[in-house]
C-alpha atoms as a PDB file:
ATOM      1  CA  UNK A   1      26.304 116.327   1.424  1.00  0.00           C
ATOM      2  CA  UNK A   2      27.357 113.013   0.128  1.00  0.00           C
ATOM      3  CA  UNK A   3      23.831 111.397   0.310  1.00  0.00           C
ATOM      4  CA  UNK A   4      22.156 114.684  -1.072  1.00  0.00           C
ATOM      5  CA  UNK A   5      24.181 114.386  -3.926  1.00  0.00           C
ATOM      6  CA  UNK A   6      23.302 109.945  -4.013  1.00  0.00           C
ATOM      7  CA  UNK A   7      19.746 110.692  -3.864  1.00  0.00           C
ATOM      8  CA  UNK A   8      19.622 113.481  -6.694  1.00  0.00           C
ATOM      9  CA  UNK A   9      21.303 111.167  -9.088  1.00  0.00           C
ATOM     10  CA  UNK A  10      19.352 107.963  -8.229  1.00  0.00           C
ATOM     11  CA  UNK A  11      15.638 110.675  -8.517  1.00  0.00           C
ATOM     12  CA  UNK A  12      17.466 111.788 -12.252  1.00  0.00           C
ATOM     13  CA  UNK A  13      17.984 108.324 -13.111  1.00  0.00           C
ATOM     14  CA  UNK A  14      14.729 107.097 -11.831  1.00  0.00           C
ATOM     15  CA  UNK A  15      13.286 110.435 -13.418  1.00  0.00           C
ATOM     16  CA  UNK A  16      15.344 109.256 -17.260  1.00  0.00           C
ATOM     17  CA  UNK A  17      13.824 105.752 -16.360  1.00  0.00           C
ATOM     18  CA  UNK A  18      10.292 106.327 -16.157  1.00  0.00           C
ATOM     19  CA  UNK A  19      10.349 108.558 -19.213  1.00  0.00           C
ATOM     20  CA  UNK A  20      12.401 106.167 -21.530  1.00  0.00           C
ATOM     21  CA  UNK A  21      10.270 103.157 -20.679  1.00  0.00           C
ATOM     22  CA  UNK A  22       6.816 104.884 -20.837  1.00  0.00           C
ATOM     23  CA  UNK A  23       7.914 105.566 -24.421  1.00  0.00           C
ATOM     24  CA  UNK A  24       9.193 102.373 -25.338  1.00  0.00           C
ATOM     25  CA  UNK A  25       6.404 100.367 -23.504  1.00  0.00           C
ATOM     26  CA  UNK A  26       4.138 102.460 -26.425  1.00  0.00           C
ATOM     27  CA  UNK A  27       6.608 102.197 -29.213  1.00  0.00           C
ATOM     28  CA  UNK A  28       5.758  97.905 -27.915  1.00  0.00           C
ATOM     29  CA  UNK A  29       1.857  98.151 -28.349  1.00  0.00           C
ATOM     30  CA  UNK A  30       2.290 100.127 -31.397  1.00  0.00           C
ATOM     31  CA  UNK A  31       4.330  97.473 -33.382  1.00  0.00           C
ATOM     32  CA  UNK A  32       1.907  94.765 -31.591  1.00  0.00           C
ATOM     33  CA  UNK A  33      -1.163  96.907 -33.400  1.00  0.00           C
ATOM     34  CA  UNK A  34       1.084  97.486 -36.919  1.00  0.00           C
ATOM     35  CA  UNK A  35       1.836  93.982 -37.346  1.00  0.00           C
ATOM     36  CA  UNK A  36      -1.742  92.726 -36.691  1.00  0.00           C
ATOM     37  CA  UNK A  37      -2.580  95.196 -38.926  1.00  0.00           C
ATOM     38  CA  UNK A  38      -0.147  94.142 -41.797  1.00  0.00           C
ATOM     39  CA  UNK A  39      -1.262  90.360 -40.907  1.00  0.00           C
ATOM     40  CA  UNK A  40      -5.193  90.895 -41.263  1.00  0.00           C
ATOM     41  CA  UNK A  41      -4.554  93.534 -44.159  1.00  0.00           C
ATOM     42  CA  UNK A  42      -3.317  92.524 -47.324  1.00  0.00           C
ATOM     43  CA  UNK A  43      -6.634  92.759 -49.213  1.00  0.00           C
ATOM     44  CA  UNK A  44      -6.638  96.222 -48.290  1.00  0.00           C
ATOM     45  CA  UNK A  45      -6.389  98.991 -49.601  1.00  0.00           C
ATOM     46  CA  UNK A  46      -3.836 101.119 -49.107  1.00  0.00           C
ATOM     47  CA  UNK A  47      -5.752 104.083 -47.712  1.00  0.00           C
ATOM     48  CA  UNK A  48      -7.449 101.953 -45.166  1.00  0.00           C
ATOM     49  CA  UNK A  49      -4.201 100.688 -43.604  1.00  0.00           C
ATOM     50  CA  UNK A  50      -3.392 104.197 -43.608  1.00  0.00           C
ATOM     51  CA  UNK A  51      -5.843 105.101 -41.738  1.00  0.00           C
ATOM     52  CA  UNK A  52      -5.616 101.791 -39.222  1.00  0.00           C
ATOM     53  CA  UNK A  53      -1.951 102.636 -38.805  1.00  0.00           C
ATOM     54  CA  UNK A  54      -2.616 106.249 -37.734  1.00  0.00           C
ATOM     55  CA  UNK A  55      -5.839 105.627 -35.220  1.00  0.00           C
ATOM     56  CA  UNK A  56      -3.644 103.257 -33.716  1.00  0.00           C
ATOM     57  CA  UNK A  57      -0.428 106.000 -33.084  1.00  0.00           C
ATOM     58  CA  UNK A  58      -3.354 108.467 -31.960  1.00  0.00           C
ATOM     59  CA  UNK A  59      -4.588 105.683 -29.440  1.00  0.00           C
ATOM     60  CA  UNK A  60      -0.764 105.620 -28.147  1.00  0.00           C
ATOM     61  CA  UNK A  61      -0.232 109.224 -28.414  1.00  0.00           C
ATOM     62  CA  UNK A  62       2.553 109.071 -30.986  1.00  0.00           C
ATOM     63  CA  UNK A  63       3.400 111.605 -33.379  1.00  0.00           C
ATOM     64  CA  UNK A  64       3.117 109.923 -36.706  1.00  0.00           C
ATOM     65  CA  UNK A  65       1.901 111.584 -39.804  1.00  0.00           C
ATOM     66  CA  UNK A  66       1.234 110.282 -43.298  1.00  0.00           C
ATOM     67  CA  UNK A  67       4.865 110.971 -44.064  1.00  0.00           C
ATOM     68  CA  UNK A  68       5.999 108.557 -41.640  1.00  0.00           C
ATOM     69  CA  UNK A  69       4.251 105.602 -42.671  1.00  0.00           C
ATOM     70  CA  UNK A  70       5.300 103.853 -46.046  1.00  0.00           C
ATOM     71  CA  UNK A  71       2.833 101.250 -46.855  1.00  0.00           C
ATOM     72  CA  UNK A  72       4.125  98.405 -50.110  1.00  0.00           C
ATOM     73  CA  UNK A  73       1.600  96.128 -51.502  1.00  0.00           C
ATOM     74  CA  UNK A  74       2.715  93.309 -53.651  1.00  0.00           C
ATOM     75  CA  UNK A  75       0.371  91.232 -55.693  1.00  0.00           C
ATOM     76  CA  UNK A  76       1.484  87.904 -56.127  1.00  0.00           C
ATOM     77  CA  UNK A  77       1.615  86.575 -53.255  1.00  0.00           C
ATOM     78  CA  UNK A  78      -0.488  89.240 -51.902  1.00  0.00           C
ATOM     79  CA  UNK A  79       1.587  90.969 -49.222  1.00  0.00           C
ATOM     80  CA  UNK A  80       1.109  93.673 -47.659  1.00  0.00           C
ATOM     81  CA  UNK A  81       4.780  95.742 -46.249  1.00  0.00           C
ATOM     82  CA  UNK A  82       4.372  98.555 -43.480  1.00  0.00           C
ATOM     83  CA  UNK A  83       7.225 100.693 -41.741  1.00  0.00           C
ATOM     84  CA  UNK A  84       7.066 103.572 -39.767  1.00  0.00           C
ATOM     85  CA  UNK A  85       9.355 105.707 -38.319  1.00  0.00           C
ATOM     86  CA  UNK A  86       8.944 108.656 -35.959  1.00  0.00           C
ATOM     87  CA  UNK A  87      11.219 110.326 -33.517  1.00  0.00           C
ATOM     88  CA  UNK A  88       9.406 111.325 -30.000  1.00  0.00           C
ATOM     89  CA  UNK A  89      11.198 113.634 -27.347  1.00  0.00           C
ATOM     90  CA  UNK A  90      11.732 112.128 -24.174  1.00  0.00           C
ATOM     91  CA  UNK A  91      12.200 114.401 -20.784  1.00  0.00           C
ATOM     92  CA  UNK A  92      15.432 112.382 -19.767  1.00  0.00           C
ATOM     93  CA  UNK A  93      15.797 115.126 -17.025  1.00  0.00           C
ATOM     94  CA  UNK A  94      13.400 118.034 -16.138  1.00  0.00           C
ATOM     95  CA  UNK A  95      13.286 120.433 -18.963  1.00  0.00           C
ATOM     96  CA  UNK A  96      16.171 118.640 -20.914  1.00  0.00           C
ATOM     97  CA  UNK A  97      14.853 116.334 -24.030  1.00  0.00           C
ATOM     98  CA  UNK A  98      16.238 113.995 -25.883  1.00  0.00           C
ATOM     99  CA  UNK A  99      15.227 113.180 -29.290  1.00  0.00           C
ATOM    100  CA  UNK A 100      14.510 109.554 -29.910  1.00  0.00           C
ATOM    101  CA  UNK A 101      13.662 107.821 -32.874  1.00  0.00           C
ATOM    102  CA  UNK A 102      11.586 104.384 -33.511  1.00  0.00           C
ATOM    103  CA  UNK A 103      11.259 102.168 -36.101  1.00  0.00           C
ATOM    104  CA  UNK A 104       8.851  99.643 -36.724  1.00  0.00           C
ATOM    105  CA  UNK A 105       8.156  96.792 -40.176  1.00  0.00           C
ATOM    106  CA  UNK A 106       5.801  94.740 -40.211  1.00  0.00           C
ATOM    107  CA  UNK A 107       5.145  92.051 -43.230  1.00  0.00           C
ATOM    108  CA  UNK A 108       1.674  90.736 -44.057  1.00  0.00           C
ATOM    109  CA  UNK A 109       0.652  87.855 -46.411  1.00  0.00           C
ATOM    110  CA  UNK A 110      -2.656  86.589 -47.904  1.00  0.00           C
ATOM    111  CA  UNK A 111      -2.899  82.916 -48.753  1.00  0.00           C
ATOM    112  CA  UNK A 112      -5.755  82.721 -51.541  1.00  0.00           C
ATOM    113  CA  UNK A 113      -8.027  79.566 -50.383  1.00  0.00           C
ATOM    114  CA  UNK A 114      -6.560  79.669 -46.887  1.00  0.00           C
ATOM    115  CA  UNK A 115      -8.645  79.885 -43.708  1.00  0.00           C
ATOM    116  CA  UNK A 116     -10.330  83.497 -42.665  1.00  0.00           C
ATOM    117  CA  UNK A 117      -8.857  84.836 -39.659  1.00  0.00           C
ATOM    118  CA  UNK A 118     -11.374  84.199 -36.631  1.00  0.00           C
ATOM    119  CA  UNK A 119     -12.721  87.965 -35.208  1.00  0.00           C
END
């Protein structure tokens, strides 16, 4: 009974485990994609980095909407400022979810003379 009991908690751990990291390991290549797109985007406008941001949560299967992204350009010095925040529910045990929210900034800068970025 003892080891029935050992190997149901180690499969709900392992179960919580899988879940938790799939999620985070997209929440990673999403702020990997947002800050690229915050680097190479501060001449911009704001409805194309809009768009960028939100092809890259569909690629990643994310839920974020327009109302999660908030998008600040500045002028001088030409930045461009990007944060999103969405909450995805993770199956931490069959059937039982927990809600978990991510945040991600990113900061982007345009030099005016500087060197194009290489494609």
């Amino acid at each position: 009974m003892g080891r029935l009991l050992r190997l149901i908690v180690i499969a709900a751990v392992a179960w919580a485990a899988w879940h938790a990291g799939a999620a985070a390991w997209r929440q990673f290549q999403f702020t990997d994609d947002v800050e690229k797109i915050a680097q190479f985007g501060p001449d911009r406008d704001a409805a194309s980095v809009l768009a960028a941001v939100l092809e890259s949560a569909r690629r990643y299967d994310l839920p974020v909407t327009e109302n999660d992204v908030r998008i600040r350009q500045e002028e001088r010095p030409a930045s461009l400022y990007i944060d999103v925040s969405y909450t995805v529910r993770i199956e931490v045990l069959p059937r039982y979810f927990y809600p978990w929210t991510f945040t991600t900034s990113a900061k982007g800068w345009f030099v005016p003379g500087g060197r194009a970025p290489l494609k």
